[in-house]
Protein backbone atom coordinates (compact mmCIF):
# COMPACT_ATOMS: atom_id res chain seq x y z
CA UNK A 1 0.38 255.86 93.06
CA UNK A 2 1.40 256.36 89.29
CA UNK A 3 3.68 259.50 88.38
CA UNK A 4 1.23 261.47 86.50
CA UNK A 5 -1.43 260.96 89.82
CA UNK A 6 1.22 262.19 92.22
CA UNK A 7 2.14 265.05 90.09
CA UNK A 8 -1.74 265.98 89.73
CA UNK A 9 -1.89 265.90 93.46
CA UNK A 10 0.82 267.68 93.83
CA UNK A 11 0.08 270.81 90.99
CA UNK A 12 -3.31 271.32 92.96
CA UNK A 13 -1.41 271.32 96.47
CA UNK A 14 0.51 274.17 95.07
CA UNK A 15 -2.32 275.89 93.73
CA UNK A 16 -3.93 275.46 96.87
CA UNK A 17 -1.16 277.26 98.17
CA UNK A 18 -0.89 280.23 96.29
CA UNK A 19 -4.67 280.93 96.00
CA UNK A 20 -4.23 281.14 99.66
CA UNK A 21 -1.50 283.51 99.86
CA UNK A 22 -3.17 285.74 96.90
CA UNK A 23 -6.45 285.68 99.24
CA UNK A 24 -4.84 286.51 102.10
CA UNK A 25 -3.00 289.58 100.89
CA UNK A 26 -5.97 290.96 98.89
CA UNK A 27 -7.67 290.73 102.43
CA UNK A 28 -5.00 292.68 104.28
CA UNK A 29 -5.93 294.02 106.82
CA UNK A 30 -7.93 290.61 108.29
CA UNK A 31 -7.18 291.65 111.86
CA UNK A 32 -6.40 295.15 114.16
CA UNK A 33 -2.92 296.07 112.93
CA UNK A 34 -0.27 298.05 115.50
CA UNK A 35 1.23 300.93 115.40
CA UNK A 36 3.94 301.61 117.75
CA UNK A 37 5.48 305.15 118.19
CA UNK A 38 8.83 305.17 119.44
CA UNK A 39 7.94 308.45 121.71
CA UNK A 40 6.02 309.60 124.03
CA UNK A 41 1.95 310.77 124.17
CA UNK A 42 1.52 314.07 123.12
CA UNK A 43 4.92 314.44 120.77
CA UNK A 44 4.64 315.21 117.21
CA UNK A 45 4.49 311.33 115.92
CA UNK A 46 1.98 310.82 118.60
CA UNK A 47 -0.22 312.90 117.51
CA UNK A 48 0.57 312.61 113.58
CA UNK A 49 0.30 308.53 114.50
CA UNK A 50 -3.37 309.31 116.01
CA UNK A 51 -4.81 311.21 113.07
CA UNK A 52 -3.30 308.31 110.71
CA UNK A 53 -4.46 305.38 113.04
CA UNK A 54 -8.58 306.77 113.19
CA UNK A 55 -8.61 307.49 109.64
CA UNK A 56 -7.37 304.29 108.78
CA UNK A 57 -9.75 302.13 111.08
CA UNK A 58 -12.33 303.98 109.35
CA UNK A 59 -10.99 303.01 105.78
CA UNK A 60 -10.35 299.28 106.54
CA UNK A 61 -13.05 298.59 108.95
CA UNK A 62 -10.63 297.36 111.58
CA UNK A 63 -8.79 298.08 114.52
CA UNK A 64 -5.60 300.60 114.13
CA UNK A 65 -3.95 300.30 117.44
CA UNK A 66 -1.44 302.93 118.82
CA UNK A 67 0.65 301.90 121.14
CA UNK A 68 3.67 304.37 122.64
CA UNK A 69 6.82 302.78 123.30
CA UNK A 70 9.11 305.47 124.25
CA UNK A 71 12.87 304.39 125.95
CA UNK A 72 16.25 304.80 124.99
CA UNK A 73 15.87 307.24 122.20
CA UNK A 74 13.74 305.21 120.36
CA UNK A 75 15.95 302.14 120.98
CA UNK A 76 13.26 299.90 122.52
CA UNK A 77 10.29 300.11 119.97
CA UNK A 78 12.44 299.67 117.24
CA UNK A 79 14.53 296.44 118.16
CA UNK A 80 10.37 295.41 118.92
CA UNK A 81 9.52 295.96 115.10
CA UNK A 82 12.65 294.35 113.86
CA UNK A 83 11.67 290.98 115.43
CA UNK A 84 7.37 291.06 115.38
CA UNK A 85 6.27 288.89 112.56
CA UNK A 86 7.03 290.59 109.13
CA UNK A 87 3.01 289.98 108.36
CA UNK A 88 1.51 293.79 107.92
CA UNK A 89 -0.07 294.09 111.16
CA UNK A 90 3.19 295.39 112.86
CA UNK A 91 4.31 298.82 112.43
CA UNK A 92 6.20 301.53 113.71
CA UNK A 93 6.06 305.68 113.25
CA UNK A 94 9.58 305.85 112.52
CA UNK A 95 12.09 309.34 112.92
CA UNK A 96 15.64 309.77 112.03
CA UNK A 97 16.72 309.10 115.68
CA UNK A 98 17.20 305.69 115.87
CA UNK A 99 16.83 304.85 112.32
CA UNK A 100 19.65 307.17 110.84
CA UNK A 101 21.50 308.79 113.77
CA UNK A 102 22.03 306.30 116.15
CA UNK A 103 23.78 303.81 113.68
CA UNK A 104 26.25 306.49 113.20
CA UNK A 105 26.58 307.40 116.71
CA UNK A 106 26.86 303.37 118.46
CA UNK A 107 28.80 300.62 117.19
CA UNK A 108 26.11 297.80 118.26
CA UNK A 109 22.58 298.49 117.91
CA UNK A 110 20.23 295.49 119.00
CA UNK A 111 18.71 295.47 115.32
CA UNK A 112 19.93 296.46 112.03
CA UNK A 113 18.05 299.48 110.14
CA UNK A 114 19.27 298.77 106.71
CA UNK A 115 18.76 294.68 107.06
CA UNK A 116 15.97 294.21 109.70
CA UNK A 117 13.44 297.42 108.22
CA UNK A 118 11.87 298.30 105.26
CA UNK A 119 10.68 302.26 104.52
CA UNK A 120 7.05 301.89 103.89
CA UNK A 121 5.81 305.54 104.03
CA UNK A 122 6.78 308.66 104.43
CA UNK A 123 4.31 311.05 106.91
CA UNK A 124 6.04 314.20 107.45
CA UNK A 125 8.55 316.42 109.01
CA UNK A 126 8.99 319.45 111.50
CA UNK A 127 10.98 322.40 112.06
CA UNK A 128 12.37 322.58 115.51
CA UNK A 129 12.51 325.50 117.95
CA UNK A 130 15.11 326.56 120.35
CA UNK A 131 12.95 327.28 123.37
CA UNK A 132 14.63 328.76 127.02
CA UNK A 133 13.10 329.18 130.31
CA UNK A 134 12.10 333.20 130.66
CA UNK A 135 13.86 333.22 133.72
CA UNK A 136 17.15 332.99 132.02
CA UNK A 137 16.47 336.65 130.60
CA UNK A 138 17.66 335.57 126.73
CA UNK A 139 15.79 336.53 124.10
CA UNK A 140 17.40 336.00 120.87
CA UNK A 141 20.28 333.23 119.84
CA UNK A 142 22.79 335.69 120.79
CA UNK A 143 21.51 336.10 124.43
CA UNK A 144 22.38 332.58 125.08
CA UNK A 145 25.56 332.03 123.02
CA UNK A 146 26.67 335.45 124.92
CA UNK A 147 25.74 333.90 128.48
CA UNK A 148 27.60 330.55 127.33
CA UNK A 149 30.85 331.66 126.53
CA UNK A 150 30.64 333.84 129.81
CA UNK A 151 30.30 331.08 131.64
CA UNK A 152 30.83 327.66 130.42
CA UNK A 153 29.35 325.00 131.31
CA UNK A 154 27.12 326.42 133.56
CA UNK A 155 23.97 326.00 131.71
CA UNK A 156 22.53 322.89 130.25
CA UNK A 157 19.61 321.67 127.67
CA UNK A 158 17.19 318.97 127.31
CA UNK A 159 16.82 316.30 124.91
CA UNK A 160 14.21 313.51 123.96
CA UNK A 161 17.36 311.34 124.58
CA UNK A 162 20.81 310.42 123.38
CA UNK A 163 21.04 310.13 119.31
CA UNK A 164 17.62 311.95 119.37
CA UNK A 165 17.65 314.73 116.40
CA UNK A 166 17.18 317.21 119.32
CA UNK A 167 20.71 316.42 120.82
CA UNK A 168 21.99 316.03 117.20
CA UNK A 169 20.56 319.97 116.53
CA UNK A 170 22.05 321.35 119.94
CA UNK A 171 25.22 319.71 119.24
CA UNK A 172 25.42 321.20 116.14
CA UNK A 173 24.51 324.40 117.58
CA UNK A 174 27.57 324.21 119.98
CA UNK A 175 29.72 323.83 117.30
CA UNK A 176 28.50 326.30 115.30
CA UNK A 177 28.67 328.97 118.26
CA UNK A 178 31.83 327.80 120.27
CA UNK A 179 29.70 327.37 123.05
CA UNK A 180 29.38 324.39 125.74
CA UNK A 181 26.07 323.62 127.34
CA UNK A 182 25.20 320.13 129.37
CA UNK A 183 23.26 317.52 127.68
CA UNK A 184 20.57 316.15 129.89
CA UNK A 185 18.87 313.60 128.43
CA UNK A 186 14.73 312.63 128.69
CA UNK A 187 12.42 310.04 127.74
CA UNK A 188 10.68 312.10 125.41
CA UNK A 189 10.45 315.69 124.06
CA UNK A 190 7.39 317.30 126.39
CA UNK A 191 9.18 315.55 129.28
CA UNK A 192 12.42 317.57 128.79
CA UNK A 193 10.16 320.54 127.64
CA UNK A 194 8.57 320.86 131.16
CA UNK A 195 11.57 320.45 133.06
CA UNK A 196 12.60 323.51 131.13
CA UNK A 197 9.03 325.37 131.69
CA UNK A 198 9.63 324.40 135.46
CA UNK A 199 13.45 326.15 135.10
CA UNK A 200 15.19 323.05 135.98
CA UNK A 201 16.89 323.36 132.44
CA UNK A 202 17.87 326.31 130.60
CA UNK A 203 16.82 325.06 126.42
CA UNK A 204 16.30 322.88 124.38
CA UNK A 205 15.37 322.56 120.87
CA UNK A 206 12.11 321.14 120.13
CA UNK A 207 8.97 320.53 117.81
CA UNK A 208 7.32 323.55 117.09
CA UNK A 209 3.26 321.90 117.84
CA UNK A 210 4.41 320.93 121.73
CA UNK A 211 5.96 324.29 122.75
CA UNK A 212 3.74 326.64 120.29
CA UNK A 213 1.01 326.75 123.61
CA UNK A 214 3.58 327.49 126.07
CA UNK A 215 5.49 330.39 123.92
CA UNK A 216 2.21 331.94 123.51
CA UNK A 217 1.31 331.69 127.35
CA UNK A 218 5.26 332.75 127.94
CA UNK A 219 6.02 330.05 129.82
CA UNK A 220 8.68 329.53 127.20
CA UNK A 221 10.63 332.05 125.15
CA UNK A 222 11.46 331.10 121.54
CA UNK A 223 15.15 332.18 120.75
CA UNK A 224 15.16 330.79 117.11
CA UNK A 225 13.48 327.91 114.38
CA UNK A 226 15.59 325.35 112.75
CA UNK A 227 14.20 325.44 109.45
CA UNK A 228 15.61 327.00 105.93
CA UNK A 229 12.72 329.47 105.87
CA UNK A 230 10.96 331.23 109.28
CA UNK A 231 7.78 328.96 110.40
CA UNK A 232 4.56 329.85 109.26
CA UNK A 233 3.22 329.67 113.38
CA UNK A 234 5.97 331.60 114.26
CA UNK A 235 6.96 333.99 111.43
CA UNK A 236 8.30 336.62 114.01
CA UNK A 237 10.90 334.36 114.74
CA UNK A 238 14.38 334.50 113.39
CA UNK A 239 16.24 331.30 112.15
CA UNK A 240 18.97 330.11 113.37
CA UNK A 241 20.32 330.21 109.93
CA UNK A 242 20.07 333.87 109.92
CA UNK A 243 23.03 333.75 112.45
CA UNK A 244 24.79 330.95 110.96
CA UNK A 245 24.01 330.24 107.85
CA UNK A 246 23.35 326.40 106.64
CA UNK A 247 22.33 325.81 109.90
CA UNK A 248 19.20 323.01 110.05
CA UNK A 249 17.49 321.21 113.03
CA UNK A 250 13.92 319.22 112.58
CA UNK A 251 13.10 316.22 112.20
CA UNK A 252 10.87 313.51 110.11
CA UNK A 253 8.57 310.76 110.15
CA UNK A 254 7.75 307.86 108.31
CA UNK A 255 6.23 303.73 109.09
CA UNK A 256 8.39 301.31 109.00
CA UNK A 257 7.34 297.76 108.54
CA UNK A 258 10.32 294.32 109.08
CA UNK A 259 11.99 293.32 106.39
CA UNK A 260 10.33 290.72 104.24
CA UNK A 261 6.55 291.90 104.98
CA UNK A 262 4.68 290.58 101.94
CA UNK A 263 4.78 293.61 99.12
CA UNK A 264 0.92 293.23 98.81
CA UNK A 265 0.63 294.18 102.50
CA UNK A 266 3.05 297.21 102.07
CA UNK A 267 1.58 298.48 98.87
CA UNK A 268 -2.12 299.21 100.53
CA UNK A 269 -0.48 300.59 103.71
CA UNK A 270 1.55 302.86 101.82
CA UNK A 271 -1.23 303.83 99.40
CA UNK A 272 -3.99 304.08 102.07
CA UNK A 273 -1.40 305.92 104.33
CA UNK A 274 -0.18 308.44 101.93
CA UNK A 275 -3.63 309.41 99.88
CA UNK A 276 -4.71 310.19 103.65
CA UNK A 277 -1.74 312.44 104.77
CA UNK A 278 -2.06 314.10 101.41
CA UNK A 279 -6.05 315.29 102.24
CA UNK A 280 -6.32 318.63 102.58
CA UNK A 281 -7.72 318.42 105.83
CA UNK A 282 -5.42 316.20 107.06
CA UNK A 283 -2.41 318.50 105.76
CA UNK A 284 -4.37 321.59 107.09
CA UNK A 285 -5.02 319.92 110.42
CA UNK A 286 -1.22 318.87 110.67
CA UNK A 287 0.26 321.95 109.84
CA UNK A 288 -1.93 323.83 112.68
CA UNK A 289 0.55 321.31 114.91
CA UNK A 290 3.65 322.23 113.10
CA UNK A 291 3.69 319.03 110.96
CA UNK A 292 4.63 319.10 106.98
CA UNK A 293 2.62 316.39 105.48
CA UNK A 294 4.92 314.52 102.93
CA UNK A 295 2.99 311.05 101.69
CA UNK A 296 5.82 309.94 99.55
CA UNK A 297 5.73 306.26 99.25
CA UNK A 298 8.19 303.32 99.12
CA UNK A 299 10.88 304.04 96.68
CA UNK A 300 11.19 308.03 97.20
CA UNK A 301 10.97 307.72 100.88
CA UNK A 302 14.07 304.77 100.85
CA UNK A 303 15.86 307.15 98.76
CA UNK A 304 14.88 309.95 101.72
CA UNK A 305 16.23 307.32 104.20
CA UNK A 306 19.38 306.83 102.59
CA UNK A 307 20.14 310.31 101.86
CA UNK A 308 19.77 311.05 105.59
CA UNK A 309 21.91 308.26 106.84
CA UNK A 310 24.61 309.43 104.74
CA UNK A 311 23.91 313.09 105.79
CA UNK A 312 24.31 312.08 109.58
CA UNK A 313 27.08 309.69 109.18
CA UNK A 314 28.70 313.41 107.48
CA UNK A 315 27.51 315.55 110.64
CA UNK A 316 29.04 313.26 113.66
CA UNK A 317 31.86 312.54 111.71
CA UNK A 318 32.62 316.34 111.37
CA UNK A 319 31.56 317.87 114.31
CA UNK A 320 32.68 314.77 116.23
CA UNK A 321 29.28 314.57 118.03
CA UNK A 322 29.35 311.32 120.40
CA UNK A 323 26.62 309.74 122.33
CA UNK A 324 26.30 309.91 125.77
């Protein structure tokens, strides 16, 4: 076959090709796309997953599948993202846990956040509460940093898990107060949380949406809030930075995607995703759980990421916070 014949085959191969590839991503999605939460039903990026997942089947007329993958504080669902195909249809509700924390806390990780993830979205973020069991008889932050320096080591607290922001917050707290608790893991916040409504833990700091039912129904007592300012379901509530000051504990969320999804594919997930979380409704509906709608999309929310892994890597380095 003459030159010029094999290059003409060849041109319209290629533009085969990338017609293809340009039809393909305009389509996105073509298929049901996953989203895996690295926690358990009923947490905070459960539920925030949920409301995302219906109103996106509703915008792209296809399946948005949640699927909870909770295990080794977040461990488990997040080596799964780093190797499904980097195609769109796999995602992940992301926290600081095992994204930022835990790569400062263990030396080998089974995946990479930096290399094997890619920020696509952030969805929001959460003040924490430090809940007890009434039984204990505290009632404020100094009720329980009293009874711990009485007698150390006799009470413990509950976690979603080792590297889990909840540890990372109580941790802090110790340090802070000169205290020492016991750190009892759990798979999952509301799993630690009713061990400590049942009194077979003392505290625990947790989302404020999970234990907001059971401080109202006093089956938990609310000692203190995490956040700069006192939370809006809670205003009666004193920070814990109103005893000692600078002191934060929450948490946020965000979907992660692996590294080299098509940019096409991330651009309408992060568009769709954050022009939903920004509806008033939404918002509205979110905050009534204790969740602060963000929506900021690829660039800020890397810059978010970053900022926070350099934040943590400062906090266990400091308070020389190890894991379990």
């Amino acid at each position: 076959m003459p030159l010029r014949s094999v290059l003409r085959v060849l041109s319209a191969a290629l533009a085969l090709v990338l017609a293809t590839g340009v039809s393909h991503a305009q389509d996105f999605p073509a298929k049901p796309v996953h989203i895996t939460v690295a926690n358990t039903p009923g947490s905070s990026p459960d539920v925030l997953a949920r409301l995302l997942a219906q109103r996106l089947t509703e915008q792209w007329k296809q399946p948005v599948v949640v699927d909870n993958r909770d295990g080794a504080a977040g461990i488990v669902a997040t080596e799964a993202l780093a190797r499904a195909p980097a195609d769109g249809y796999s995602l992940m509700v992301g926290a600081d846990g095992p994204i930022t924390i835990l790569p400062n806390l263990q030396a080998s990780l089974p995946y990479d956040a930096r290399r094997d993830l890619v920020p696509v979205v952030a969805l929001g973020r959460i003040d924490f509460v430090l809940v007890a069991n009434p039984k204990t008889g505290w009632r404020s932050v100094d009720d329980f940093v009293r009874a711990a320096r009485q007698q150390p080591g006799r009470f413990n607290y509950a976690s979603a898990g080792n590297g889990s922001p909840q540890q990372i917050g109580m941790e802090l707290f110790k340090q802070r107060a000169g205290v020492y608790v016991t750190h009892i893991p759990y798979r999952g916040g509301p799993l630690g949380m009713q061990d400590v409504i049942a009194g077979q833990v003392d505290a625990m700091f947790i989302a404020v949406g999970p234990a907001l039912p059971h401080i109202k129904a006093g089956k938990l007592v609310a000692l203190a809030t995490g956040g700069e300012q006192r939370h809006a379901l809670l205003p009666e509530v004193p920070t814990v930075a109103e005893r000692y000051e600078g002191f934060r504990s929450g948490t946020w969320f965000g979907l992660f995607a692996p590294a080299r999804t098509p940019q096409r594919a991330l651009d309408t997930i992060a568009d769709d995703a954050a022009r939903i979380v920004r509806l008033p409704a939404v918002r509205t509906e979110l905050a009534a759980q204790g969740i602060e709608a963000t929506g900021q999309v690829q660039r800020e929310f890397q810059k978010q990421v970053d900022a926070e892994y350099a934040r943590y890597e400062r906090i266990v380095k400091v308070a020389g916070i190890k894991a379990d």
